[in-house]
C-alpha atoms as a PDB file:
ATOM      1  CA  UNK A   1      96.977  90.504  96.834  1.00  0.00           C
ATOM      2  CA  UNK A   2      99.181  90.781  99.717  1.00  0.00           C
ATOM      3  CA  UNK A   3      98.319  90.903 103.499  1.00  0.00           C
ATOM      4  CA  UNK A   4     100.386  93.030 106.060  1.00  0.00           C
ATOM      5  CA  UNK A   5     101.267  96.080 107.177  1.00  0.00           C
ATOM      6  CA  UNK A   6     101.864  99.809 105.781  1.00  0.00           C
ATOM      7  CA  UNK A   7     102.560 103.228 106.251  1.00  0.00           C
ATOM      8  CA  UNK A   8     103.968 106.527 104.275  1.00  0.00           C
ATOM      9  CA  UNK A   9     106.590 108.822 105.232  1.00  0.00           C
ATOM     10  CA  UNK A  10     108.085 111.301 103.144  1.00  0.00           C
ATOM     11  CA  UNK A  11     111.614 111.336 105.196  1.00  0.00           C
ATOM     12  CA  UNK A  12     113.195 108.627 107.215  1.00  0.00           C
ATOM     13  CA  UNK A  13     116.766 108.425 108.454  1.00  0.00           C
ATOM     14  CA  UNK A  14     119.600 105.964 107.742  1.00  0.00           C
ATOM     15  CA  UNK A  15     119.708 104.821 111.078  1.00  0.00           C
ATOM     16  CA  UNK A  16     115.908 104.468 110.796  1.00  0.00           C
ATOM     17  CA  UNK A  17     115.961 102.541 107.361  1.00  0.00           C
ATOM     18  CA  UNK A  18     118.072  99.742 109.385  1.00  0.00           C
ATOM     19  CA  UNK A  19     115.904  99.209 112.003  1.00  0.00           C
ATOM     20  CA  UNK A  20     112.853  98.702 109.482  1.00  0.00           C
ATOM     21  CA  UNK A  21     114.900  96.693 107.131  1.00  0.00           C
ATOM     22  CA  UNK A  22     115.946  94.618 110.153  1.00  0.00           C
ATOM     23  CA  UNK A  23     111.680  94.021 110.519  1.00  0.00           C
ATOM     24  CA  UNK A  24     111.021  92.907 107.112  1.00  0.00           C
ATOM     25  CA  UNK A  25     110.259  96.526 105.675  1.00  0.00           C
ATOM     26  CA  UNK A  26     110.731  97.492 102.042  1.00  0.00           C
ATOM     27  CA  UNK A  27     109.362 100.937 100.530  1.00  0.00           C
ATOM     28  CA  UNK A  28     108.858 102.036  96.836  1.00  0.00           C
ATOM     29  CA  UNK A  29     108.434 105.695  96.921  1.00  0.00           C
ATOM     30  CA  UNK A  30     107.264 107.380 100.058  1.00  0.00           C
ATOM     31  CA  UNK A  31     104.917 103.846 100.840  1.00  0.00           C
ATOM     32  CA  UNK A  32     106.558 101.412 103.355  1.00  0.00           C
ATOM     33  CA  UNK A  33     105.329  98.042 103.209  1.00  0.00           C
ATOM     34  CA  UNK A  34     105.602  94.193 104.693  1.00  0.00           C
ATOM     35  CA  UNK A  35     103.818  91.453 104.440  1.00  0.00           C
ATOM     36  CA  UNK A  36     104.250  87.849 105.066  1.00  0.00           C
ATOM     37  CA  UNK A  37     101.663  86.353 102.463  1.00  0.00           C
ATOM     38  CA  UNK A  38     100.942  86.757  98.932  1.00  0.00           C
ATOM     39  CA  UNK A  39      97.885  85.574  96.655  1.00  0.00           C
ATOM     40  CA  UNK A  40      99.939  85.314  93.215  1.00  0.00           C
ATOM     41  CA  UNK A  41      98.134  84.005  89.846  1.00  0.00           C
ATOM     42  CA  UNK A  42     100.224  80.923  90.767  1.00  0.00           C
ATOM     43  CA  UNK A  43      98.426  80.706  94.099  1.00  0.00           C
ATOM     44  CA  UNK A  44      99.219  81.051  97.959  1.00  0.00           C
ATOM     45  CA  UNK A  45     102.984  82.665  98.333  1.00  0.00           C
ATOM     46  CA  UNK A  46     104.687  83.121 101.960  1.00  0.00           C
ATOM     47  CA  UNK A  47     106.810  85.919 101.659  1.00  0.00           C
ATOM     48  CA  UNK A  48     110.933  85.398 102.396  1.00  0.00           C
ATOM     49  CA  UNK A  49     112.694  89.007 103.339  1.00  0.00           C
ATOM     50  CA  UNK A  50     116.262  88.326 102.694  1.00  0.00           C
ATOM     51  CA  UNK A  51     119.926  89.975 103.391  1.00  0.00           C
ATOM     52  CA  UNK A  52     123.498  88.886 102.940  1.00  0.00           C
ATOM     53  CA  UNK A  53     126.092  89.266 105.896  1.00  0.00           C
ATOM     54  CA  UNK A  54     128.988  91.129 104.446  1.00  0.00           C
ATOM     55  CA  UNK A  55     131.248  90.087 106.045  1.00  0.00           C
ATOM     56  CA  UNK A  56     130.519  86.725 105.203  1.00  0.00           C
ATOM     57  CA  UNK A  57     129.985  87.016 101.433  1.00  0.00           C
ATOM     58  CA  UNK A  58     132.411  85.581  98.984  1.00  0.00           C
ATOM     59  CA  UNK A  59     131.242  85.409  95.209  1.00  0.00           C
ATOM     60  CA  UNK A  60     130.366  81.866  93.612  1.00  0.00           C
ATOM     61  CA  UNK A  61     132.184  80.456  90.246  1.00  0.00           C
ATOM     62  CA  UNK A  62     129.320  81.712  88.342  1.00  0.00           C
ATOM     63  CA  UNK A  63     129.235  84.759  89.789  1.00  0.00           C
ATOM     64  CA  UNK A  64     132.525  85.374  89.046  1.00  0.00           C
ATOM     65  CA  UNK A  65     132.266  84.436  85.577  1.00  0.00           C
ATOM     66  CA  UNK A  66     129.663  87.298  85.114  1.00  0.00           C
ATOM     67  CA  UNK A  67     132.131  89.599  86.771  1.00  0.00           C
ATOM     68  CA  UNK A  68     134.982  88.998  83.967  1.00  0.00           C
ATOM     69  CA  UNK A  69     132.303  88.785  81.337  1.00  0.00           C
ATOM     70  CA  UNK A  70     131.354  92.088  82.119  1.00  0.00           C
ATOM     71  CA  UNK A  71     134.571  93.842  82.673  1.00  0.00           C
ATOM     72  CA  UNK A  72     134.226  95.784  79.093  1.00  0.00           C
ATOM     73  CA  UNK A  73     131.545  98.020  80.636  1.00  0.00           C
ATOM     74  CA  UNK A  74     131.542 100.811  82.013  1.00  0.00           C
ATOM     75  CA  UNK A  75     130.071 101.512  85.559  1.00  0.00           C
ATOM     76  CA  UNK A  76     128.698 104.517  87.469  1.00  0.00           C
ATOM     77  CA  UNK A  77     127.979 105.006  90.881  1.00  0.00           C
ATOM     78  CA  UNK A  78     125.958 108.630  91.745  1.00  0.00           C
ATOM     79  CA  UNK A  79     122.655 109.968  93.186  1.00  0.00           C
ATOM     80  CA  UNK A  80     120.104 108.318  91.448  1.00  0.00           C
ATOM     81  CA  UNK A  81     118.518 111.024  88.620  1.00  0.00           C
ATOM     82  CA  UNK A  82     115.471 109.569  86.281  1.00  0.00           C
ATOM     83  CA  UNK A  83     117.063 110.998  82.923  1.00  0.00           C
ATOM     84  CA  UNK A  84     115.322 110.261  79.620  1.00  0.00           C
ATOM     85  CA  UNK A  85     118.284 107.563  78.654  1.00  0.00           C
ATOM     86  CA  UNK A  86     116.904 105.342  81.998  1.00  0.00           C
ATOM     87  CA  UNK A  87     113.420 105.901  80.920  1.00  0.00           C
ATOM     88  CA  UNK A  88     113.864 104.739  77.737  1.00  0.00           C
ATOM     89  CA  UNK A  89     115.264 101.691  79.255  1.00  0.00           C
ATOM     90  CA  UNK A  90     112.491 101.219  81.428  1.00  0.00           C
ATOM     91  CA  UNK A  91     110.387 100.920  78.583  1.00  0.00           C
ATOM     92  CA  UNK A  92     113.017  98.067  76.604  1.00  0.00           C
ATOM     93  CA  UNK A  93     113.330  96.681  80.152  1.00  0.00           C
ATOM     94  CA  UNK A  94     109.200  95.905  80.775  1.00  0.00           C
ATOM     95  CA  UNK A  95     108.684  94.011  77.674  1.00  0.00           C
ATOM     96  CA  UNK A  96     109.892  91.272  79.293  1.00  0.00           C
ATOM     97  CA  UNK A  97     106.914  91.104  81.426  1.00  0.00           C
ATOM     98  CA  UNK A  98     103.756  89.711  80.365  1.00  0.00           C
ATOM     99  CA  UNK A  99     101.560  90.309  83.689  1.00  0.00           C
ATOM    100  CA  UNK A 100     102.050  92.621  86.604  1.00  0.00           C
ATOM    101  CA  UNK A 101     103.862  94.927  84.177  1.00  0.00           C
ATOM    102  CA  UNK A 102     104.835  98.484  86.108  1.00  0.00           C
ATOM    103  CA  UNK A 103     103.353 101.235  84.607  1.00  0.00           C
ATOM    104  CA  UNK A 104     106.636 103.452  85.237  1.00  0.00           C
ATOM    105  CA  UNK A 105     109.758 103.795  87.420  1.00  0.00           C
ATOM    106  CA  UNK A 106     107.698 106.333  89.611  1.00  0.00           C
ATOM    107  CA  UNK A 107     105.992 103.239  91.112  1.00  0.00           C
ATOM    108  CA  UNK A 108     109.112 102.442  92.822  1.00  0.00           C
ATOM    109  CA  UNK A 109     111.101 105.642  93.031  1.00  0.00           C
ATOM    110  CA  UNK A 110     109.956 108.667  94.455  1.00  0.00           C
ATOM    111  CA  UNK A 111     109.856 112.196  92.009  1.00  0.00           C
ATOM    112  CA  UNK A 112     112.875 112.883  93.983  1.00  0.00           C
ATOM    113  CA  UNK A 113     114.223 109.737  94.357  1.00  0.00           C
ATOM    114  CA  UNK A 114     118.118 110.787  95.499  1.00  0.00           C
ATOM    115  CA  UNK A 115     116.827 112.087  98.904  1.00  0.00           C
ATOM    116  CA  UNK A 116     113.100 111.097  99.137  1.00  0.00           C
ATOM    117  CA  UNK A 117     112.430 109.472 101.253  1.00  0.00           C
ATOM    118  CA  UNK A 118     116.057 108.672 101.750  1.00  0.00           C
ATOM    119  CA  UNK A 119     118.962 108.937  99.942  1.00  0.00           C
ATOM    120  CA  UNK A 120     119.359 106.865  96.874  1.00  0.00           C
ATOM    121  CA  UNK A 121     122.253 105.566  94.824  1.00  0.00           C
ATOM    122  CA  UNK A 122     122.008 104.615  91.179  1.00  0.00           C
ATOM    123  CA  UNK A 123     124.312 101.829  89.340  1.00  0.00           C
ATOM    124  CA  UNK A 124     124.338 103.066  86.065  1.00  0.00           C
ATOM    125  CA  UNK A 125     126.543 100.286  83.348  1.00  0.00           C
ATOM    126  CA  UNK A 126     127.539 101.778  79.850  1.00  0.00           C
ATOM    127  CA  UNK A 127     128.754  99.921  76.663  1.00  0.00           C
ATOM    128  CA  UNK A 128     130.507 103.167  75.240  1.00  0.00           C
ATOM    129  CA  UNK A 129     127.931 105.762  75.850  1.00  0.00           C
ATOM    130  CA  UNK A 130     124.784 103.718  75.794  1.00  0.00           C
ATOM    131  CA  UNK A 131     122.922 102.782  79.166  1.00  0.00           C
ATOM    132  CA  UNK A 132     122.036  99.236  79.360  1.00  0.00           C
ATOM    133  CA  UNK A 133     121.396  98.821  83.005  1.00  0.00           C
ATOM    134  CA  UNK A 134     120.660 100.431  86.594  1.00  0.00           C
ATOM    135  CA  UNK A 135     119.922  99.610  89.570  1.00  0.00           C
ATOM    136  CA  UNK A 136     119.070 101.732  92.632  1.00  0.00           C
ATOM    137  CA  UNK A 137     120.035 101.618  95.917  1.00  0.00           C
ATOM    138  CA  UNK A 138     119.123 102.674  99.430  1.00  0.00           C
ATOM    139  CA  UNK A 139     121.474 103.656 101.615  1.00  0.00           C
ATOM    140  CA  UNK A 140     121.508 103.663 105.641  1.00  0.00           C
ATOM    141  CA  UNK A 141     123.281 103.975 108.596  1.00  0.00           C
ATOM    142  CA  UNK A 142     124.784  99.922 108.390  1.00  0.00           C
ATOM    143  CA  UNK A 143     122.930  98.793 105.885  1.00  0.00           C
ATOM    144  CA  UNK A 144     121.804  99.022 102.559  1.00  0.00           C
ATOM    145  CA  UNK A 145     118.878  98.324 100.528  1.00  0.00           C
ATOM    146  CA  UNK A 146     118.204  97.592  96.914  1.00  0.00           C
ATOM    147  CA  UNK A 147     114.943  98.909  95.228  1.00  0.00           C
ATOM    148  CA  UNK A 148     114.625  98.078  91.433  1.00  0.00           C
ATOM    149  CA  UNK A 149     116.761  97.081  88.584  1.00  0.00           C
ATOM    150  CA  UNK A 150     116.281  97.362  84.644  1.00  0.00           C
ATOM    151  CA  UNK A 151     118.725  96.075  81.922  1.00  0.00           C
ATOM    152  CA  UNK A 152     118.134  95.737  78.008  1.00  0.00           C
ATOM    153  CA  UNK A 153     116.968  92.779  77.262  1.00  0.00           C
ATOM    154  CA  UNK A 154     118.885  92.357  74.135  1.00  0.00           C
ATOM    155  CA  UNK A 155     121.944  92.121  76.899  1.00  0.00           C
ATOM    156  CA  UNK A 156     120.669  89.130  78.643  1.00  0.00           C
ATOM    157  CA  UNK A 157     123.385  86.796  77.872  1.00  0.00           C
ATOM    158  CA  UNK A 158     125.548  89.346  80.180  1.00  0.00           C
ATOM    159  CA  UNK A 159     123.515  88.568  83.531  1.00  0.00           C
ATOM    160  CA  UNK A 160     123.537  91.947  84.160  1.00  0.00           C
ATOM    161  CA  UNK A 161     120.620  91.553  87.067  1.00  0.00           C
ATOM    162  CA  UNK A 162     123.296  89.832  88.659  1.00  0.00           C
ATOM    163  CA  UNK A 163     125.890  92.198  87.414  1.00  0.00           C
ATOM    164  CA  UNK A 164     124.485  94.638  89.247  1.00  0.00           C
ATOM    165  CA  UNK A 165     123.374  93.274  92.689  1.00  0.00           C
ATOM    166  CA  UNK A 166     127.268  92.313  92.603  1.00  0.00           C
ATOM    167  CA  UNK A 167     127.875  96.108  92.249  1.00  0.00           C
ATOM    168  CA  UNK A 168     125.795  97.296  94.984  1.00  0.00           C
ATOM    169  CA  UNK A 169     127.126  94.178  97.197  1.00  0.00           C
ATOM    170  CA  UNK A 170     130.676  95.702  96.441  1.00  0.00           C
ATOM    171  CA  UNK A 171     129.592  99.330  96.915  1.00  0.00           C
ATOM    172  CA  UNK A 172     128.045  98.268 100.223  1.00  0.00           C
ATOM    173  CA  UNK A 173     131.113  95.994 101.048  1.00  0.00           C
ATOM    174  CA  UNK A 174     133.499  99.533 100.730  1.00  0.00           C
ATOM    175  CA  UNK A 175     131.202 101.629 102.855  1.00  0.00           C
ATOM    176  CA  UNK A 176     131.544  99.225 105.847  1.00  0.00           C
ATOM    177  CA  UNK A 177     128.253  98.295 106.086  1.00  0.00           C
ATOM    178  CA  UNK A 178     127.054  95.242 107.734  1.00  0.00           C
ATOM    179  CA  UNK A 179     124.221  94.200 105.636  1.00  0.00           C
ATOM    180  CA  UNK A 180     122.982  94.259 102.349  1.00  0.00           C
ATOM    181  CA  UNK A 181     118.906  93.406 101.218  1.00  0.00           C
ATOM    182  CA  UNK A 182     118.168  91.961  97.611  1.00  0.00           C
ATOM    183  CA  UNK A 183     114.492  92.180  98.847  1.00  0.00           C
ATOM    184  CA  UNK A 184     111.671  89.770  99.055  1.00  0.00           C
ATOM    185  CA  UNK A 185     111.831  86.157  97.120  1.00  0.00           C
ATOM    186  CA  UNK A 186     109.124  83.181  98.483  1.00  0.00           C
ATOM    187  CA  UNK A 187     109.275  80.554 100.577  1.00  0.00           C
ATOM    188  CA  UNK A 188     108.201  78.262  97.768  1.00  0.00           C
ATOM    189  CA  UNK A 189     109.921  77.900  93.987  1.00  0.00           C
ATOM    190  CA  UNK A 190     109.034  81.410  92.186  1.00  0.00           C
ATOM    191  CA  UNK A 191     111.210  83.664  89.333  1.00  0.00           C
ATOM    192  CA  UNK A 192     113.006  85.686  92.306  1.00  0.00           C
ATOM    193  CA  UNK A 193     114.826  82.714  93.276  1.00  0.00           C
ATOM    194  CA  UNK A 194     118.090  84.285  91.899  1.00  0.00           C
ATOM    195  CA  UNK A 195     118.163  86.297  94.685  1.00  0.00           C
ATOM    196  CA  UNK A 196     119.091  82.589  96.887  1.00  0.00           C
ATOM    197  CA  UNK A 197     121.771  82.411  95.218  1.00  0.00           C
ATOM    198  CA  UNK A 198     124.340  84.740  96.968  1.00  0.00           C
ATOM    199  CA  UNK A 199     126.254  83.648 100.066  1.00  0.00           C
ATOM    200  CA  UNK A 200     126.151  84.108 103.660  1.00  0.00           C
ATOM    201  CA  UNK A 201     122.357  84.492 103.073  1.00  0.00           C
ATOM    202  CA  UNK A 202     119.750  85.104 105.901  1.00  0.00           C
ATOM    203  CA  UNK A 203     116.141  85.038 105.948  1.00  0.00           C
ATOM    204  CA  UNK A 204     113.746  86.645 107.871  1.00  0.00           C
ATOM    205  CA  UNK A 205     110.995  84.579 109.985  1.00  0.00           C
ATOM    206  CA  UNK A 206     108.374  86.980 110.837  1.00  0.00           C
ATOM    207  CA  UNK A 207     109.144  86.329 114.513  1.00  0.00           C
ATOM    208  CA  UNK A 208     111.980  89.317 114.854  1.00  0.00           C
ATOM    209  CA  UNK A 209     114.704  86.082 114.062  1.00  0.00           C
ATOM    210  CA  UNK A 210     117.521  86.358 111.138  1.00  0.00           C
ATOM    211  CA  UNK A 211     118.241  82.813 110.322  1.00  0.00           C
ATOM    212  CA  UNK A 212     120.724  81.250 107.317  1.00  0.00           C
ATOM    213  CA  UNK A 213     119.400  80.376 104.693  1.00  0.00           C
ATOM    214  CA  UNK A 214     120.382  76.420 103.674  1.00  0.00           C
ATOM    215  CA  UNK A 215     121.715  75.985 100.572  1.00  0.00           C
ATOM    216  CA  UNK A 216     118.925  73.427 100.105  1.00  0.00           C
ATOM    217  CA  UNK A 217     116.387  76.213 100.032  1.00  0.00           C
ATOM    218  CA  UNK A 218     117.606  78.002  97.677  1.00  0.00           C
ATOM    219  CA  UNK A 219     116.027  77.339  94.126  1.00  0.00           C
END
């Protein structure tokens, strides 16, 4: 159970959404959330916010290897819209989880989750006409945010987590923006160390500070 702090707004502007990124907020639907400590089943977590300094990103081998890989599909960039095709992914998407398993996208994403309570961008990728991931993004003034991702599982070999965190890191990259959030990982060894693996990394230290992240600290 985490410990911190909360509050729920229904509308919040894009200049607003930096500011509270820039604090260590996240939201999922209208509820805004940080905290800096975590009681996981694998014990006592501190809490890392993190965001990458676009101007300062520049993709690893690997990362570039999932980039070609991936060049057969198809991708989409529009306001996000929970059709029947992404819930049906959902569902292939959450068998991979065998605790802490969402219920539905709606615990992340508002009913109206292109404008409430800000806007929202999805990342839909195709192989022909069949959906096998998405991601969704917040957008501010500077900044943006991402939310949630899902991807078929029988598509793992493809990376396409990373796939499309590289997306939204491009998308941000063309709308100027300074900074782009992959969201929370821990301070200690967990399964969202993938998201320490991007350059020109900072981490938030719960004292208003934005410090790099060593690559020594980084799973």
């Amino acid at each position: 159970m985490p410990q911190g702090q909360y509050f729920e707004s229904s509308q919040v502007s894009p200049g607003q959404l930096d500011v509270l990124w820039a604090n260590g907020w996240r939201h999922f639907g209208n509820y805004f959330y940080r905290y800096w400590i975590n009681f996981t089943s694998e014990g006592l977590r501190h809490v890392l916010p993190l965001r990458i300094r676009l101007a300062q990103f520049a993709y690893s081998e690997s990362q570039r290897r999932i980039r070609r890989r991936n060049r057969d599909l198809r991708v989409v960039i529009q306001p996000t819209a929970l059709d029947d095709a992404t819930r049906e992914l959902f569902e292939r998407h959450k068998q991979r989880f065998t605790e802490n398993i969402p219920e539905s996208l709606h615990a992340f994403l508002s009913e109206q989750p292109d404008r409430v309570p800000c806007r929202n961008e999805e990342i839909a990728v195709y192989d022909g006409e069949r959906l096998v991931a998405k991601s969704f993004l917040d957008i501010g003034k500077q900044a943006t945010s991402s939310v949630y991702g899902v991807f078929d599982p029988s598509y793992a070999k493809r990376s396409l987590g990373i796939l499309t965190m590289l997306i939204e890191i491009e998308y941000s990259l063309e709308r100027g923006d300074e900074f782009y959030y992959p969201g929370y990982a821990y301070h200690e060894p967990s399964h969202y160390d993938y998201k320490k693996r991007f350059a020109a990394l900072e981490w938030f230290d719960w004292q208003g500070n934005w410090r790099c992240l060593p690559d020594g600290h980084r799973g």
